[in-house]
N, C-alpha and C. Protein backbone atom coordinates (compact mmCIF):
# COMPACT_ATOMS: atom_id res chain seq x y z
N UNK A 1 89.58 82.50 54.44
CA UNK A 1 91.01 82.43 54.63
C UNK A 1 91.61 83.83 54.70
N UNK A 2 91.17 84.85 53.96
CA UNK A 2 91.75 86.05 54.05
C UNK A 2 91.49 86.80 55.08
N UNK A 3 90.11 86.64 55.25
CA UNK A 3 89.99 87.72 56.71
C UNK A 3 90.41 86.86 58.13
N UNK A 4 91.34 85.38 58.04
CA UNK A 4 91.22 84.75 59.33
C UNK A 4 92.75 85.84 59.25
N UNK A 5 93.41 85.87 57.92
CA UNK A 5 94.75 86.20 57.74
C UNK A 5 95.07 87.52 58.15
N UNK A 6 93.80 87.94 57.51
CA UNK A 6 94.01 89.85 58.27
C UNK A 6 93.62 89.91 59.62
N UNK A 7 92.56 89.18 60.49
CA UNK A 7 92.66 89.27 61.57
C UNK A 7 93.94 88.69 62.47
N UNK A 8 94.13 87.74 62.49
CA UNK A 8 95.67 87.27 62.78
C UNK A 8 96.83 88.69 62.31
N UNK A 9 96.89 88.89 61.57
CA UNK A 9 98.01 90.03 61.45
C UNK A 9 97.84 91.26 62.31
N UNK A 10 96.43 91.42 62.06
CA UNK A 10 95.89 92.93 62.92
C UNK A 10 96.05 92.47 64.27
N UNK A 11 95.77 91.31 64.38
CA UNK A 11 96.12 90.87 66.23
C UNK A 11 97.57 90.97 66.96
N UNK A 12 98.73 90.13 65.62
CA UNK A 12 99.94 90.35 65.78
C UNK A 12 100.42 91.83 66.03
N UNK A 13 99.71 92.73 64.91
CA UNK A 13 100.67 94.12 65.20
C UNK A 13 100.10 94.38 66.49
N UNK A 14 98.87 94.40 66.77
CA UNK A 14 98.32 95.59 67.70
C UNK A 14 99.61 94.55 69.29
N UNK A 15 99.78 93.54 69.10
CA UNK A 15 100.51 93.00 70.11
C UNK A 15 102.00 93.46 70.40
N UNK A 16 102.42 93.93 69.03
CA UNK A 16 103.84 94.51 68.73
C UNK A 16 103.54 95.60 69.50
N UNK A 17 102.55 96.09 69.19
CA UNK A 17 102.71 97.93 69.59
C UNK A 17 102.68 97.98 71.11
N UNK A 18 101.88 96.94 71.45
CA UNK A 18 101.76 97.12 73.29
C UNK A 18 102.92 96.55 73.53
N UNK A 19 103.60 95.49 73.25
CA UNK A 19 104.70 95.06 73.65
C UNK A 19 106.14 96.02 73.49
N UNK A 20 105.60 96.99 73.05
CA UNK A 20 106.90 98.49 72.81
C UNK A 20 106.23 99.23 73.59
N UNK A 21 105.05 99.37 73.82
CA UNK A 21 104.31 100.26 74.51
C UNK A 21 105.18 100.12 75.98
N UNK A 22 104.83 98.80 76.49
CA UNK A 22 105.46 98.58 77.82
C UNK A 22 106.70 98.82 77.90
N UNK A 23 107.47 98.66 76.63
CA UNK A 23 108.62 98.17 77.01
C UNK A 23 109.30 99.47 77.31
N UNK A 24 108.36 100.95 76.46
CA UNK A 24 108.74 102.27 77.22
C UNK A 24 108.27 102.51 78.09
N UNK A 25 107.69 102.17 79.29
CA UNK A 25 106.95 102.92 79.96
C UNK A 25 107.58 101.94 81.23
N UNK A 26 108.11 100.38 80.92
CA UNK A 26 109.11 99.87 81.93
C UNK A 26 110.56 100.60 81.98
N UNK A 27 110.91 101.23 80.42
CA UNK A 27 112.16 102.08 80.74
C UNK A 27 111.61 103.43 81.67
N UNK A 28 110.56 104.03 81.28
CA UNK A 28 110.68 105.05 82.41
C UNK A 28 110.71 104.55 83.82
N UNK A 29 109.60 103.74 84.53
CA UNK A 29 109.97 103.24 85.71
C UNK A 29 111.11 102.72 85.73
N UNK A 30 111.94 102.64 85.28
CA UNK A 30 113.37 102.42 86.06
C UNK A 30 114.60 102.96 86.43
N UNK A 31 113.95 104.16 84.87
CA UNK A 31 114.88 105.47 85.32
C UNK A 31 114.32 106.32 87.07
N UNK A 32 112.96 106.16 87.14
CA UNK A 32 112.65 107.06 88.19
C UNK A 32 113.00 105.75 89.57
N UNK A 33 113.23 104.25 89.32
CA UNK A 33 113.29 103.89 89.96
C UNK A 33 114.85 104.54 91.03
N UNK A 34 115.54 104.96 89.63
CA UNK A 34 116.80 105.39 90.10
C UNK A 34 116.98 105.84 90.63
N UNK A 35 116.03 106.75 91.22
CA UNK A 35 115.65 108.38 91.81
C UNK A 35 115.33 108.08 93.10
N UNK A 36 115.02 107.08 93.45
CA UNK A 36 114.10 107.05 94.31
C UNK A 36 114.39 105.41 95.05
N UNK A 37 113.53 104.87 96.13
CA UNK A 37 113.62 103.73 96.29
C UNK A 37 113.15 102.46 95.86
N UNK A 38 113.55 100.80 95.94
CA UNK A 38 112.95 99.71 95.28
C UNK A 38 111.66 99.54 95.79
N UNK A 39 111.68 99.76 97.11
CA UNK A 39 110.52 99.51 97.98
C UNK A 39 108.98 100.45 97.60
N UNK A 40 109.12 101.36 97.28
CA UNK A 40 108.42 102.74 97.28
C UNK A 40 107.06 102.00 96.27
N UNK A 41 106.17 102.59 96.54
CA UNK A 41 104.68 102.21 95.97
C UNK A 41 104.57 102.22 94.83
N UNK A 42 105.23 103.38 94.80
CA UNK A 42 104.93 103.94 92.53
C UNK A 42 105.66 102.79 92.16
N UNK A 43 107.21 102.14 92.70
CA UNK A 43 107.91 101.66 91.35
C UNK A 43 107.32 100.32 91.59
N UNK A 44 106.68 99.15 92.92
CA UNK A 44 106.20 98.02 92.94
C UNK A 44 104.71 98.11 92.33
N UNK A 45 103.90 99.12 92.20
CA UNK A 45 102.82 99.37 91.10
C UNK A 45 103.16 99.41 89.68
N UNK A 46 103.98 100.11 89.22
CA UNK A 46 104.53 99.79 87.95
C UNK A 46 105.36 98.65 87.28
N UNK A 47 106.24 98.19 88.21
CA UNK A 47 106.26 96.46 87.69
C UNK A 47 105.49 95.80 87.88
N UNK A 48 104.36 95.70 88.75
CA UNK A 48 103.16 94.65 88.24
C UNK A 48 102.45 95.03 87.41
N UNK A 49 102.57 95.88 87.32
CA UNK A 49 101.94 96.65 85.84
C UNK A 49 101.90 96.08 84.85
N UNK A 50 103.43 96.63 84.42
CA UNK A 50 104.09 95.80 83.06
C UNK A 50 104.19 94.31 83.05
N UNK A 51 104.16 93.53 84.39
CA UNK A 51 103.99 92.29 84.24
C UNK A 51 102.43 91.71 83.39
N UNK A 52 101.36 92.05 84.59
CA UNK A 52 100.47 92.24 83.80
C UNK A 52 99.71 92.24 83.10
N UNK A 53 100.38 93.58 82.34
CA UNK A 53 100.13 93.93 80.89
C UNK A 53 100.92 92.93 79.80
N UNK A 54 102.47 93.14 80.00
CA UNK A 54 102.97 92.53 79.05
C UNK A 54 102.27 90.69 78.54
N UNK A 55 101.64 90.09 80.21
CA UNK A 55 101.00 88.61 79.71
C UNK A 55 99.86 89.08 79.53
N UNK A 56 98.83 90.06 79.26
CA UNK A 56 97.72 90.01 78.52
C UNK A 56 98.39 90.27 76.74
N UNK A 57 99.36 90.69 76.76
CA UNK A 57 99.61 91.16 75.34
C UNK A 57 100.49 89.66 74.46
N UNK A 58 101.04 89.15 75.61
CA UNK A 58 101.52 88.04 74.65
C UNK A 58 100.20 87.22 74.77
N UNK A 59 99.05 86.94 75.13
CA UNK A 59 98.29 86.21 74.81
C UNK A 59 97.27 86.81 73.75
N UNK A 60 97.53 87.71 73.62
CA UNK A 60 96.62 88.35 72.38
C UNK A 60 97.85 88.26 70.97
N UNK A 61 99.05 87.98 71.47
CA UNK A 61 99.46 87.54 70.21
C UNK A 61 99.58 85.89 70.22
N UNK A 62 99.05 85.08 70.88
CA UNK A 62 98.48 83.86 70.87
C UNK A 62 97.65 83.53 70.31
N UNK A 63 96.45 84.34 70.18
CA UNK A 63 95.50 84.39 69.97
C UNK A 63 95.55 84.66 68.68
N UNK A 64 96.50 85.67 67.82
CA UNK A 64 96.43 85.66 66.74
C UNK A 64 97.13 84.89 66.04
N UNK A 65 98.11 83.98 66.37
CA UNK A 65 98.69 82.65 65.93
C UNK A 65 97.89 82.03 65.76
N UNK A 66 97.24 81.64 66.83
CA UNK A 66 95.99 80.49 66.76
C UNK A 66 94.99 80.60 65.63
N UNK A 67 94.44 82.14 65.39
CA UNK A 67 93.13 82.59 64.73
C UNK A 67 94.33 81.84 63.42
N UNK A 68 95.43 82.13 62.92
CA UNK A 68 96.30 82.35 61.49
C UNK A 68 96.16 80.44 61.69
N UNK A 69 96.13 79.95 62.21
CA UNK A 69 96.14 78.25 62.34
C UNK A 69 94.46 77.81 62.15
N UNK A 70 94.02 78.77 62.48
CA UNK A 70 92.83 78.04 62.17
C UNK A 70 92.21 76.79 60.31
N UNK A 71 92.53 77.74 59.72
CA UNK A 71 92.79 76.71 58.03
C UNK A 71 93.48 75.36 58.38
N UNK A 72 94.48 75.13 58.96
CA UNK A 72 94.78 74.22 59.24
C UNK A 72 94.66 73.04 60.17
N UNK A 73 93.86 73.65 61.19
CA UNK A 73 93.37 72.97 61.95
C UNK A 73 92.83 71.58 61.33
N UNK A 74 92.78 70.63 62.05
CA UNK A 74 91.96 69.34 61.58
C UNK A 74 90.26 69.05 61.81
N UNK A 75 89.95 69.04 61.11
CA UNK A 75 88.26 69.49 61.48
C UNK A 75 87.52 68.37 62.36
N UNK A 76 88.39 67.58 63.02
CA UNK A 76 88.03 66.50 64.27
C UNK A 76 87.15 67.00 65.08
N UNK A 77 86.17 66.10 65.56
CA UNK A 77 85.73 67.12 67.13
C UNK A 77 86.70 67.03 67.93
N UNK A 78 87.78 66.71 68.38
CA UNK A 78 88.61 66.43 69.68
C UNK A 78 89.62 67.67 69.24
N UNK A 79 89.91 68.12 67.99
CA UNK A 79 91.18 69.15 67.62
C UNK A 79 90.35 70.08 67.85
N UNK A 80 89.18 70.41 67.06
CA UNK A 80 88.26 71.62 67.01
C UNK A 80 87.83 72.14 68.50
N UNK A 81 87.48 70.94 69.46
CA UNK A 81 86.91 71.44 70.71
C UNK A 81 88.62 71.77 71.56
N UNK A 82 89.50 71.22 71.39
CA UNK A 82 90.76 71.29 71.89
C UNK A 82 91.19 73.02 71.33
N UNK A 83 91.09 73.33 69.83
CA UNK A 83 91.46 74.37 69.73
C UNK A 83 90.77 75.94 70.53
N UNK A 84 89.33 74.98 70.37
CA UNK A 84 88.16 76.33 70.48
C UNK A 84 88.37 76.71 72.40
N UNK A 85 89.16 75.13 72.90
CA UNK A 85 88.80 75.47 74.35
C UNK A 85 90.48 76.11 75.00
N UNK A 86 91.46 76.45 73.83
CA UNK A 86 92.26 77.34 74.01
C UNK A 86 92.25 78.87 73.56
N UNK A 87 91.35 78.78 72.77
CA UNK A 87 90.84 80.27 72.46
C UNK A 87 90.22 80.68 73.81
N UNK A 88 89.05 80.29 74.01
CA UNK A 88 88.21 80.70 75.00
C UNK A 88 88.72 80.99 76.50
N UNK A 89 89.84 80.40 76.73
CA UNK A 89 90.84 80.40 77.56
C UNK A 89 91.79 81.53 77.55
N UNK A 90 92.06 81.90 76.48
CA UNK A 90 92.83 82.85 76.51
C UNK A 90 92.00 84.21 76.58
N UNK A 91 90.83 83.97 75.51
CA UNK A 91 90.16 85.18 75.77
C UNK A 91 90.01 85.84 76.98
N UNK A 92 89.89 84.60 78.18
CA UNK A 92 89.24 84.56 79.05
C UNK A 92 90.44 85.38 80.11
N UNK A 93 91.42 84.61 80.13
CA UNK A 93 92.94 85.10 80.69
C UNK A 93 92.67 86.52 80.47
N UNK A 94 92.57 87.16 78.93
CA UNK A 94 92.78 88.12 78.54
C UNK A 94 91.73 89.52 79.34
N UNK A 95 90.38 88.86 79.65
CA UNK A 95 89.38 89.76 80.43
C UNK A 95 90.01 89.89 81.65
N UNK A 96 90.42 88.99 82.52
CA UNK A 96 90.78 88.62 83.97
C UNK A 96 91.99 89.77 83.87
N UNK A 97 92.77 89.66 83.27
CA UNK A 97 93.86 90.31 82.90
C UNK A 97 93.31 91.81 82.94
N UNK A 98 92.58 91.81 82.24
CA UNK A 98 92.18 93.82 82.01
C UNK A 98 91.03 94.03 83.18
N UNK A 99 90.33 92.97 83.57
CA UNK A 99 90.01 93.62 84.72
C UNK A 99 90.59 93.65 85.82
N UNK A 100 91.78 92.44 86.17
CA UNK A 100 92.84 93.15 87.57
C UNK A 100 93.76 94.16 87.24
N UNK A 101 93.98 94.68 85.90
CA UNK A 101 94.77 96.12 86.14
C UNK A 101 93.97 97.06 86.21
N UNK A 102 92.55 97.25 85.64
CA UNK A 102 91.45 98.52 86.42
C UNK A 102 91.65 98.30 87.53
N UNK A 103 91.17 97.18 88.22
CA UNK A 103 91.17 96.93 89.61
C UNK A 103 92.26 97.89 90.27
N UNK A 104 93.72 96.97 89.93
CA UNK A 104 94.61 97.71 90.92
C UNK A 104 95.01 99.10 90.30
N UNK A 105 94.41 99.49 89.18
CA UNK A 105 94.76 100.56 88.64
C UNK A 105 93.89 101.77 89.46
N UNK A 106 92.75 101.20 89.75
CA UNK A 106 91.74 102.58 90.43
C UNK A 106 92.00 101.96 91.61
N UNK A 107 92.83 101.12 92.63
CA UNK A 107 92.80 101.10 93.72
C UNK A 107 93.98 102.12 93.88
N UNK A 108 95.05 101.85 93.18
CA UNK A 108 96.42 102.63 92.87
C UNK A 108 96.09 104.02 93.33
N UNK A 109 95.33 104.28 92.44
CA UNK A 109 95.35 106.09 91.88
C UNK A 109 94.63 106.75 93.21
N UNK A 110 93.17 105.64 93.02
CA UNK A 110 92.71 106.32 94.70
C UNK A 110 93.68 106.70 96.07
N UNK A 111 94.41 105.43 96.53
CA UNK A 111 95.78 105.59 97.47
C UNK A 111 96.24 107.09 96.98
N UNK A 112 96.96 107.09 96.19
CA UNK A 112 97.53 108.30 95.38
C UNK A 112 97.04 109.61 95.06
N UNK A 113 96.19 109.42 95.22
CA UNK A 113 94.88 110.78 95.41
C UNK A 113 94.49 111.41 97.02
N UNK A 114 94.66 110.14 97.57
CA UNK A 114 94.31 110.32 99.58
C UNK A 114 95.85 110.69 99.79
N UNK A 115 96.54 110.30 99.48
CA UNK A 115 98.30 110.70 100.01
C UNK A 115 98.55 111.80 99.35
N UNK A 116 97.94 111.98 98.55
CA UNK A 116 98.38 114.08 98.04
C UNK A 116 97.32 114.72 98.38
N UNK A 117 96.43 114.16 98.62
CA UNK A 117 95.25 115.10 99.54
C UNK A 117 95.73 115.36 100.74
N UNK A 118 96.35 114.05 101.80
CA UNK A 118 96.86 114.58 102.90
C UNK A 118 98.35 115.64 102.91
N UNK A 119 98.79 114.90 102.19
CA UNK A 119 100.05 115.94 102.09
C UNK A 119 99.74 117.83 101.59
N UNK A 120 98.91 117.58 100.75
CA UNK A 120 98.25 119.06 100.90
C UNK A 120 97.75 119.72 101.83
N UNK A 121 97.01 119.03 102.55
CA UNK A 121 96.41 119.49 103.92
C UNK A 121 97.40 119.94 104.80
N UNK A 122 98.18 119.03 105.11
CA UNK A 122 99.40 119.30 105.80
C UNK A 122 99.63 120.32 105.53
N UNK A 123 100.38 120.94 104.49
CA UNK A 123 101.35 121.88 103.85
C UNK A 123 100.74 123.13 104.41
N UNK A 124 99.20 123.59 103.94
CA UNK A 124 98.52 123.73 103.69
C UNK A 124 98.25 124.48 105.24
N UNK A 125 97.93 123.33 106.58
CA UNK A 125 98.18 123.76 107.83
C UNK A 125 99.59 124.41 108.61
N UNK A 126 100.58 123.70 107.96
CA UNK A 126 101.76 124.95 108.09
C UNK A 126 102.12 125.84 107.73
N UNK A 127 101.25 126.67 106.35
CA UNK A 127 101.23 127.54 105.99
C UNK A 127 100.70 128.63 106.75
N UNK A 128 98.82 127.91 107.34
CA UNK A 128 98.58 129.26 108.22
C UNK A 128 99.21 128.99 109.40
N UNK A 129 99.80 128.56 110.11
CA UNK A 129 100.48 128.39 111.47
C UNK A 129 101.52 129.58 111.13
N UNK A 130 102.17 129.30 110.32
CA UNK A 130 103.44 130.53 109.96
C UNK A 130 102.90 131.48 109.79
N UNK A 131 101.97 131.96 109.06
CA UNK A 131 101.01 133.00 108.69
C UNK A 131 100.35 133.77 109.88
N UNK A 132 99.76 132.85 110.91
CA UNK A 132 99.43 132.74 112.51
C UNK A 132 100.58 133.32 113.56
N UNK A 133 101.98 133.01 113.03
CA UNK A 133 102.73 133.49 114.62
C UNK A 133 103.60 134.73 113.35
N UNK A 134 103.22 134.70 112.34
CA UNK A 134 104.15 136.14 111.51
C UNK A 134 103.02 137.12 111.91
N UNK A 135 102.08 137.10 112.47
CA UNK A 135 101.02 138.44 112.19
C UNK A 135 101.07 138.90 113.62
N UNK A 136 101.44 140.04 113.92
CA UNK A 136 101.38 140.38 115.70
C UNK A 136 99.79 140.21 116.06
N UNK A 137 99.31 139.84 117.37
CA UNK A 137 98.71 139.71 118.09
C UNK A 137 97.61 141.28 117.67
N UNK A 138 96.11 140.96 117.23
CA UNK A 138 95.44 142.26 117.05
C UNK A 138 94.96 142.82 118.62
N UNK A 139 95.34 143.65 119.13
CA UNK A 139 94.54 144.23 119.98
C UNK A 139 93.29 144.66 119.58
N UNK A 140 92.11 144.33 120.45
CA UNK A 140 90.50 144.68 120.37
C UNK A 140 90.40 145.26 121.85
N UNK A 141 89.54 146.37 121.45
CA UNK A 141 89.45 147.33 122.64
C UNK A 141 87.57 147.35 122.32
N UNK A 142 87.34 147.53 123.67
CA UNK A 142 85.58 147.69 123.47
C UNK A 142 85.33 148.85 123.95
N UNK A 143 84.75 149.66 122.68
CA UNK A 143 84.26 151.46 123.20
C UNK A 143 83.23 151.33 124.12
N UNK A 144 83.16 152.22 124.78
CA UNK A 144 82.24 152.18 125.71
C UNK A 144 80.97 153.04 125.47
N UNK A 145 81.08 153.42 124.06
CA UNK A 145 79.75 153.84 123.46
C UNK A 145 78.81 153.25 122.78
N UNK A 146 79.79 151.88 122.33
CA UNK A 146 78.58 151.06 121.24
C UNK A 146 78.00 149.68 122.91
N UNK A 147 78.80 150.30 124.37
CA UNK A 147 78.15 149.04 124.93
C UNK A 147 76.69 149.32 125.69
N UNK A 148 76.13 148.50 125.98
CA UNK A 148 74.66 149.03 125.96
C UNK A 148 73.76 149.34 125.18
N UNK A 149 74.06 149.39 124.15
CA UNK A 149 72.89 150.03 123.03
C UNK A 149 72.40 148.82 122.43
N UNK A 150 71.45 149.11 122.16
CA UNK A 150 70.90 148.09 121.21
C UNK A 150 70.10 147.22 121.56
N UNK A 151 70.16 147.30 123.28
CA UNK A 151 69.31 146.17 123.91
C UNK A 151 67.80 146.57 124.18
């Protein structure tokens, strides 16, 4: 009973903390949403984000309701397999969940890595172009002592 109690609690907080976690990191995307447009990549990556995230986190505080219900549960097979096959469910939610935000998280960053790679390049090529028409034209003259030699 005690450790179903401390796990249930340790499940609850760690759910509090992500559920503040997001809930700053949805206030920053919306300040920069301000900045900028609705449409734009960063801010429709970051609300599915926090979407998400925020339903993997309320199911991990499901999960610790459930674990804190367990004592009470009715030790039926039909309650027990009913309870055990909402755990497993959620757990399960809960993997699916953390593996589509790696997913779109390293698809994200990659995009985001090729679009400042190109934009560097760019920059990068107008730099020597300017560099190219600021430098006068070198005149090369061929002495007529180093021609012939050597052959």
């Amino acid at each position: 009973m005690l450790a179903t109690s401390i796990l249930s609690l340790v499940l609850l907080a760690l759910a509090g903390v992500l559920l503040d976690s997001h809930r700053r990191e949805w206030a920053v995307a919306r300040v920069e949403r301000q900045r900028g447009d609705d449409a734009s990549p960063q801010w429709r990556f970051a609300r599915r984000r926090v979407v998400r995230r925020n339903s993997a986190t309320v199911a991990i505080a499901v999960v610790g309701v459930l674990v804190a219900l367990w004592p009470v549960t009715p030790r039926e097979p039909f309650w027990v397999a009913a309870y055990m096959a909402v755990l497993v469910s959620l757990a399960g939610l809960i993997f699916l969940l953390g593996v589509g935000d790696a997913w779109a998280s390293s698809r994200y960053y990659r995009a985001e890595g090729r679009r400042r790679l190109a934009d560097e390049t760019r920059s990068l090529a107008q730099l020597v172009e300017s560099q190219r028409k600021a430098q006068p034209k070198a005149q090369y003259k061929v002495s007529s002592d180093t021609e012939g030699k050597g052959r």
